[in-house]
N, C-alpha and C. Protein backbone atom coordinates (compact mmCIF):
# COMPACT_ATOMS: atom_id res chain seq x y z
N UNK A 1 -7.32 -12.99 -19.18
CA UNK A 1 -8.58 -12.32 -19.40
C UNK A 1 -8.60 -10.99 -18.65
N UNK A 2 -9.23 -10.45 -19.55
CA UNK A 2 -9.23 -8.25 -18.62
C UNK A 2 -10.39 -8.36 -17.93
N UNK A 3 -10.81 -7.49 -17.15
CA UNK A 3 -11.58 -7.33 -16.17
C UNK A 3 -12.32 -6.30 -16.56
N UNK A 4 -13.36 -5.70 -16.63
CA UNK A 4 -13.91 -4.43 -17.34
C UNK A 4 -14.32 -3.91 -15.64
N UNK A 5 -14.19 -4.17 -14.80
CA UNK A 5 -14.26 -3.28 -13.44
C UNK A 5 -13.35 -2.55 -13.18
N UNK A 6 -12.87 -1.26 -12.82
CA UNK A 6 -12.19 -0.36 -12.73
C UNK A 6 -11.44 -0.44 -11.80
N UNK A 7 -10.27 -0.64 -11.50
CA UNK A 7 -9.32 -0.79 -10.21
C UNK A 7 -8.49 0.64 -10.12
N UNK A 8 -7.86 0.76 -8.72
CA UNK A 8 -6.89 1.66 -8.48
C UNK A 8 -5.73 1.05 -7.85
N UNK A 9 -4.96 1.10 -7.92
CA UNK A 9 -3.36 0.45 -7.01
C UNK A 9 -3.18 1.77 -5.92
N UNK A 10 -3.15 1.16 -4.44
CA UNK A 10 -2.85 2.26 -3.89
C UNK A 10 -1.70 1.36 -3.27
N UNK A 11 -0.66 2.64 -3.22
CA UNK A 11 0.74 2.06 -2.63
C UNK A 11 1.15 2.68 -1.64
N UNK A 12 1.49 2.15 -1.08
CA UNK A 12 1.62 2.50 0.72
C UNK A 12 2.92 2.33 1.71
N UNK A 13 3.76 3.17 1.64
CA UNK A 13 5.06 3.22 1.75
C UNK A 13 5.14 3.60 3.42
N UNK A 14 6.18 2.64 4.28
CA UNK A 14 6.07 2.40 5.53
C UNK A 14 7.15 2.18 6.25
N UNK A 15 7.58 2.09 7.69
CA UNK A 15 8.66 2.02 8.19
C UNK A 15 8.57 0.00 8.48
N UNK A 16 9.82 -0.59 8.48
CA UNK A 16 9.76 -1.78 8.14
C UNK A 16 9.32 -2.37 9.65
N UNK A 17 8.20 -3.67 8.88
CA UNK A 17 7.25 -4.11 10.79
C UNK A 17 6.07 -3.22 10.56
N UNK A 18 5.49 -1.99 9.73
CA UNK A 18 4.54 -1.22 10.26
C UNK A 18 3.13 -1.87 8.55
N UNK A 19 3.84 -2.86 7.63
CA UNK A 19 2.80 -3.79 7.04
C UNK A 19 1.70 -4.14 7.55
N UNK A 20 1.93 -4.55 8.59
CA UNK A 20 0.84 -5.28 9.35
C UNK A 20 -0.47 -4.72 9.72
N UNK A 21 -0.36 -3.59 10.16
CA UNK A 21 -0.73 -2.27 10.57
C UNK A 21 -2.02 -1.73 9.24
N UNK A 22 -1.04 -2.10 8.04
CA UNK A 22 -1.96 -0.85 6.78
C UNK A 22 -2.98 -2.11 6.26
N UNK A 23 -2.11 -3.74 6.56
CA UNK A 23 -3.04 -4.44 5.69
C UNK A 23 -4.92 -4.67 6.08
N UNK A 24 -4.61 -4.43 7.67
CA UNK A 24 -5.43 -5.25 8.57
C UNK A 24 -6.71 -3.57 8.21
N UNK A 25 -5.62 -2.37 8.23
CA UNK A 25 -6.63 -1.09 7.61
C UNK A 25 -7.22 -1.49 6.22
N UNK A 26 -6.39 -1.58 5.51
CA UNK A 26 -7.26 -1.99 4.46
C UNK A 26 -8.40 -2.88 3.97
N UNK A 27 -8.04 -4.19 4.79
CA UNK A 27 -9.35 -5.01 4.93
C UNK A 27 -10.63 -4.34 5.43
N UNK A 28 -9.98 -3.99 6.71
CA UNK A 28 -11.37 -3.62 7.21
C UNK A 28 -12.12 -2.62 6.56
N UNK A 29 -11.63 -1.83 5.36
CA UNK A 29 -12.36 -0.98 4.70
C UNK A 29 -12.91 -1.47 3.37
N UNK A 30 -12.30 -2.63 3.11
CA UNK A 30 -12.71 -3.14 2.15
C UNK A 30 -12.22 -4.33 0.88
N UNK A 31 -10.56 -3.65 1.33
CA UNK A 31 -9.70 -4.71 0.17
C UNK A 31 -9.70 -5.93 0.83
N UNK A 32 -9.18 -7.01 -0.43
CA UNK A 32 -8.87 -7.91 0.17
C UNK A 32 -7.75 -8.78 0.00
N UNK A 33 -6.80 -8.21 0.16
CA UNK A 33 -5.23 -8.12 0.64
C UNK A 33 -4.43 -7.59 0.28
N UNK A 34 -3.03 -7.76 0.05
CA UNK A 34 -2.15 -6.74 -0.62
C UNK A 34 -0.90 -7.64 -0.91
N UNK A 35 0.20 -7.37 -1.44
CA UNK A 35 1.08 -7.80 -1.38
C UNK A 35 2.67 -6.66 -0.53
N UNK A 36 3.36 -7.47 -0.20
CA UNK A 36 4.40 -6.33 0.93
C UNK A 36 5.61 -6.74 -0.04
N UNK A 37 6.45 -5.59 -0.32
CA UNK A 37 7.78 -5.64 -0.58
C UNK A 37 8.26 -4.72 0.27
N UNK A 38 9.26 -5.29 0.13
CA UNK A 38 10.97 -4.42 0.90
C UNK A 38 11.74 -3.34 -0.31
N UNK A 39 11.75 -2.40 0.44
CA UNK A 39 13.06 -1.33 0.00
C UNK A 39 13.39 -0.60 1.61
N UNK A 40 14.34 0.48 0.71
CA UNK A 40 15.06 1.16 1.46
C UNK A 40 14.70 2.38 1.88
N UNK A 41 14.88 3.27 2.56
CA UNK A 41 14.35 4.93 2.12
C UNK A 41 15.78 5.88 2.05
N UNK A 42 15.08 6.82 1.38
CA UNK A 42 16.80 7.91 0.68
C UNK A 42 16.41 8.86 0.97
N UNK A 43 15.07 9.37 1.60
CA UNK A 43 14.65 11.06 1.69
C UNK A 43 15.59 11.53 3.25
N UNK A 44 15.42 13.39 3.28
CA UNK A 44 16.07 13.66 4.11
C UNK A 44 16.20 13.29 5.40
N UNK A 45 14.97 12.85 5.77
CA UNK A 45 14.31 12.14 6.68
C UNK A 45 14.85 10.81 7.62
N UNK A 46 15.69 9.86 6.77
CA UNK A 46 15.77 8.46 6.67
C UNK A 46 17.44 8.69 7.15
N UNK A 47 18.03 9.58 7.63
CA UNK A 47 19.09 9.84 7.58
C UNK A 47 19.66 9.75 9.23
N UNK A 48 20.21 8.15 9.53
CA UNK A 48 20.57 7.63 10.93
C UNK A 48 21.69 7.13 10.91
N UNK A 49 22.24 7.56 12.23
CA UNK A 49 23.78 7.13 12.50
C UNK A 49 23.51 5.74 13.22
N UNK A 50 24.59 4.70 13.18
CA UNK A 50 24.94 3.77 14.67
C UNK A 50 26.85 4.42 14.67
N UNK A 51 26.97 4.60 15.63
CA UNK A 51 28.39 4.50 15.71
C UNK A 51 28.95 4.95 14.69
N UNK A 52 28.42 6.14 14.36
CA UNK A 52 29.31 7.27 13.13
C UNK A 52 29.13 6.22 12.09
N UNK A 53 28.07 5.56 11.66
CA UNK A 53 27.93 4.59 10.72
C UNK A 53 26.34 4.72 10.23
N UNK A 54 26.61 5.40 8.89
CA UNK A 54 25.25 5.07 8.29
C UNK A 54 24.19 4.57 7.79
N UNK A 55 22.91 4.25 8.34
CA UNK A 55 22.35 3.09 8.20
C UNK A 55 20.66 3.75 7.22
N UNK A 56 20.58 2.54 6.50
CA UNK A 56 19.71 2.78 5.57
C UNK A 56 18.34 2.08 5.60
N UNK A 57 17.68 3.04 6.16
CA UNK A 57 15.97 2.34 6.67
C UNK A 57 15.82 1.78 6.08
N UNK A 58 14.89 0.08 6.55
CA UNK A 58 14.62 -0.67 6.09
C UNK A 58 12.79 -0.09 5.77
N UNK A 59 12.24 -0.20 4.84
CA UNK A 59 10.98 0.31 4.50
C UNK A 59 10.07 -1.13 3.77
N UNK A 60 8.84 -0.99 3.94
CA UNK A 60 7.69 -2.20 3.67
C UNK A 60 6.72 -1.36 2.71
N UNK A 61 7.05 -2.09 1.65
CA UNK A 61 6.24 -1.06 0.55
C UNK A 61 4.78 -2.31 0.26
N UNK A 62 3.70 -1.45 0.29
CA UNK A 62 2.72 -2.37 0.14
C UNK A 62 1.50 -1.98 -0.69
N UNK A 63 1.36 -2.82 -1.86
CA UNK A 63 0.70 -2.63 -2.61
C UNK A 63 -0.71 -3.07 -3.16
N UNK A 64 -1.92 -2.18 -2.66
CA UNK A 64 -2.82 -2.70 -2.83
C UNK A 64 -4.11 -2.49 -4.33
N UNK A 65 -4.99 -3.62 -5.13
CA UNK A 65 -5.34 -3.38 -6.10
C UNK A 65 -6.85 -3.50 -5.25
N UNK A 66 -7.45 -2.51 -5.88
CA UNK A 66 -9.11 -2.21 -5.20
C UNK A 66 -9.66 -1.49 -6.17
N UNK A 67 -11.37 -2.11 -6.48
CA UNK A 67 -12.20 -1.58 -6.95
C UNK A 67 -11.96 0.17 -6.82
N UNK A 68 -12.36 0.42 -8.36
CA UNK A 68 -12.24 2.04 -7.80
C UNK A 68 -13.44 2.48 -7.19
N UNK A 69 -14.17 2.01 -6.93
CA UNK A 69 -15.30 2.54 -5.65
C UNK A 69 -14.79 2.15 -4.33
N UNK A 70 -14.26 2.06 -4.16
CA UNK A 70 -13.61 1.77 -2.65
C UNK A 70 -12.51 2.21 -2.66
N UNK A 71 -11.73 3.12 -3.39
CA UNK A 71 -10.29 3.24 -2.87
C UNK A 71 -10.56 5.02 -2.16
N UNK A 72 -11.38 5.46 -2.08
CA UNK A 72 -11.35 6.68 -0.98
C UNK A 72 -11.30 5.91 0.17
N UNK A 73 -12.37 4.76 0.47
CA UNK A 73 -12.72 4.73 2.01
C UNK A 73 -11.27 3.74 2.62
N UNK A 74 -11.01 3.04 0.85
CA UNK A 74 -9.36 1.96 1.98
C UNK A 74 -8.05 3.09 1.98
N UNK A 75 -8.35 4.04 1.27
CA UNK A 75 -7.29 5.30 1.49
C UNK A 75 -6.97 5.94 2.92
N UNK A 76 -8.47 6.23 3.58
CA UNK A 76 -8.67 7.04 4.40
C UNK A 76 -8.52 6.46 5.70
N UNK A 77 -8.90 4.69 5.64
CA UNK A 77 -8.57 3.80 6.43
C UNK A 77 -6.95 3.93 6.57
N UNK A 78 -6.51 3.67 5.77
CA UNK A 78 -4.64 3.16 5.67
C UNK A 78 -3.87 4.88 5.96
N UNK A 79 -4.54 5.83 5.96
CA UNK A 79 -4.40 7.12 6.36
C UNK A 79 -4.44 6.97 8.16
N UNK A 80 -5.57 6.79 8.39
CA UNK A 80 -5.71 6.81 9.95
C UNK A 80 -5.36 5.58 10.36
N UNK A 81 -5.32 4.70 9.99
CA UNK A 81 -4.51 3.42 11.05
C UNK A 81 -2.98 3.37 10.88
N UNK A 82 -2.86 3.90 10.07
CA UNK A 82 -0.88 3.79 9.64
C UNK A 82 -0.49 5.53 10.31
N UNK A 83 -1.32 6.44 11.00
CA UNK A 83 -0.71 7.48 11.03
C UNK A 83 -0.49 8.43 10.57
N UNK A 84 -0.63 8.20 9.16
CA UNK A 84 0.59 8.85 7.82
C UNK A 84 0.23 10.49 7.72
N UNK A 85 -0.46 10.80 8.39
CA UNK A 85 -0.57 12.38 8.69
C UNK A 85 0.47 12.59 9.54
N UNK A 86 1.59 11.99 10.44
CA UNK A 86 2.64 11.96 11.12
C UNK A 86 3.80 12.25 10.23
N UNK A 87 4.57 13.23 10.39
CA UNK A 87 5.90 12.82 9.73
C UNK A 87 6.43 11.86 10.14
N UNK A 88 6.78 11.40 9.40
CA UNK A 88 8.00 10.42 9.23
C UNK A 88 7.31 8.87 9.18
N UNK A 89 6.15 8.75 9.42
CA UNK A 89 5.53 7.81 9.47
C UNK A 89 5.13 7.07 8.04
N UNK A 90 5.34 7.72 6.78
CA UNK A 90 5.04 7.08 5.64
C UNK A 90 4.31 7.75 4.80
N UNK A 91 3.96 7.33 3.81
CA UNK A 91 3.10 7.91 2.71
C UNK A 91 1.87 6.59 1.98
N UNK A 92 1.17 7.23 1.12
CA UNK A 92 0.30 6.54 0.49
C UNK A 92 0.06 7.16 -0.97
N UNK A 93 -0.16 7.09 -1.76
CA UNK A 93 -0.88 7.05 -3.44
C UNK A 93 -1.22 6.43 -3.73
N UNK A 94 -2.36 6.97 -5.12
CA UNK A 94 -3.06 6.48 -6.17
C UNK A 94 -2.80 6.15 -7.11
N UNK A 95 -2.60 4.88 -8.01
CA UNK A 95 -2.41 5.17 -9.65
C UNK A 95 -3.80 4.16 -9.90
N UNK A 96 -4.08 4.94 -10.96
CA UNK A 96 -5.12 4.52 -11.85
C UNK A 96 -4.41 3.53 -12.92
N UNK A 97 -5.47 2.19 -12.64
CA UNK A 97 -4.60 0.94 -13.49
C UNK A 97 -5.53 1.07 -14.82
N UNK A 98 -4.95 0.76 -15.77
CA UNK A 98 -5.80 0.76 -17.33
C UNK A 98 -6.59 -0.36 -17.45
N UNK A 99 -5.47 -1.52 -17.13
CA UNK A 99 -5.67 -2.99 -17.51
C UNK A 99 -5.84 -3.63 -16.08
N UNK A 100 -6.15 -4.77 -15.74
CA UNK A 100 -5.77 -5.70 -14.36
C UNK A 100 -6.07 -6.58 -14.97
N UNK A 101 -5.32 -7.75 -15.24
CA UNK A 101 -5.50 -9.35 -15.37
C UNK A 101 -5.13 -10.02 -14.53
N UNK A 102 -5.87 -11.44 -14.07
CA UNK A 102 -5.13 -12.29 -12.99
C UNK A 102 -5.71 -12.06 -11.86
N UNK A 103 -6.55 -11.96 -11.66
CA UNK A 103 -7.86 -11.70 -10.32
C UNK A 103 -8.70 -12.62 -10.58
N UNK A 104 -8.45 -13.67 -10.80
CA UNK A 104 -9.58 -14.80 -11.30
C UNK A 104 -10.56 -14.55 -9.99
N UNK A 105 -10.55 -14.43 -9.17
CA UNK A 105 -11.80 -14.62 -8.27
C UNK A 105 -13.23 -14.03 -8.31
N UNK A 106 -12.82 -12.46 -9.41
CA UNK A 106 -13.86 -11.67 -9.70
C UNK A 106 -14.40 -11.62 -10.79
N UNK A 107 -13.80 -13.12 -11.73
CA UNK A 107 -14.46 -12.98 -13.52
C UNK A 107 -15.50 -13.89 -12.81
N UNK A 108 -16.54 -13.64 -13.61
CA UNK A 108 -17.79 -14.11 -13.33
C UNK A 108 -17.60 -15.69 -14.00
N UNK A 109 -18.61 -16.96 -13.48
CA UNK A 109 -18.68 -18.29 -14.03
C UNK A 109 -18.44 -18.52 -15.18
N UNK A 110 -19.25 -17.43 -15.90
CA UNK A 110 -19.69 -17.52 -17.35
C UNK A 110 -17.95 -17.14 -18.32
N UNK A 111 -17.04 -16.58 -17.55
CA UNK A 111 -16.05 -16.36 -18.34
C UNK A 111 -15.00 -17.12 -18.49
């Protein structure tokens, strides 16, 4: 079943261990939770030796779905508690979702 409430996915790209950090921002502004995956990072940035040996940041990609009336204030939250005005500290975006199914918690009784 579709949802006729408007969502945004904001995705929130992080140094690995620093999840914890954006989810607990995001609640408190409003979402209510996220899911965390793992990748790597490849920008110029991410570029570390051990022992003349190159190693490839481990990164916590975390993805959150929120009413689109709330994704300025869990933006601005996951902005200032994650840092991300810091280099090197991560990033965040918006995509505008068309569809969202599978949120049963927010279809009303009647559906």
């Amino acid at each position: 079943m579709e949802l006729g409430i408007p969502f945004d996915l904001i995705v929130t790209i992080v140094n690995k261990g620093g999840s914890e950090t954006i989810i607990q921002a995001s609640k408190s502004a409003g979402a209510e939770g996220g899911t965390i995956i793992f990748g790597r990072g490849t920008g110029i940035r991410e570029k570390k030796m051990l022992w003349g040996i190159p190693i490839e940041p481990e990164k916590d990609i975390i993805l959150t779905i929120v009413p689109r009336d709330k994704t300025q204030a869990i933006l601005k939250a996951i902005v200032e508690q994650g840092d991300l005005n810091k280099p090197g500290a991560g990033m965040a975006f918006v995509v505008e979702l068309k569809t969202v199914a599978g949120i049963c918690h927010l279809c009303s009784p009647e559906a």
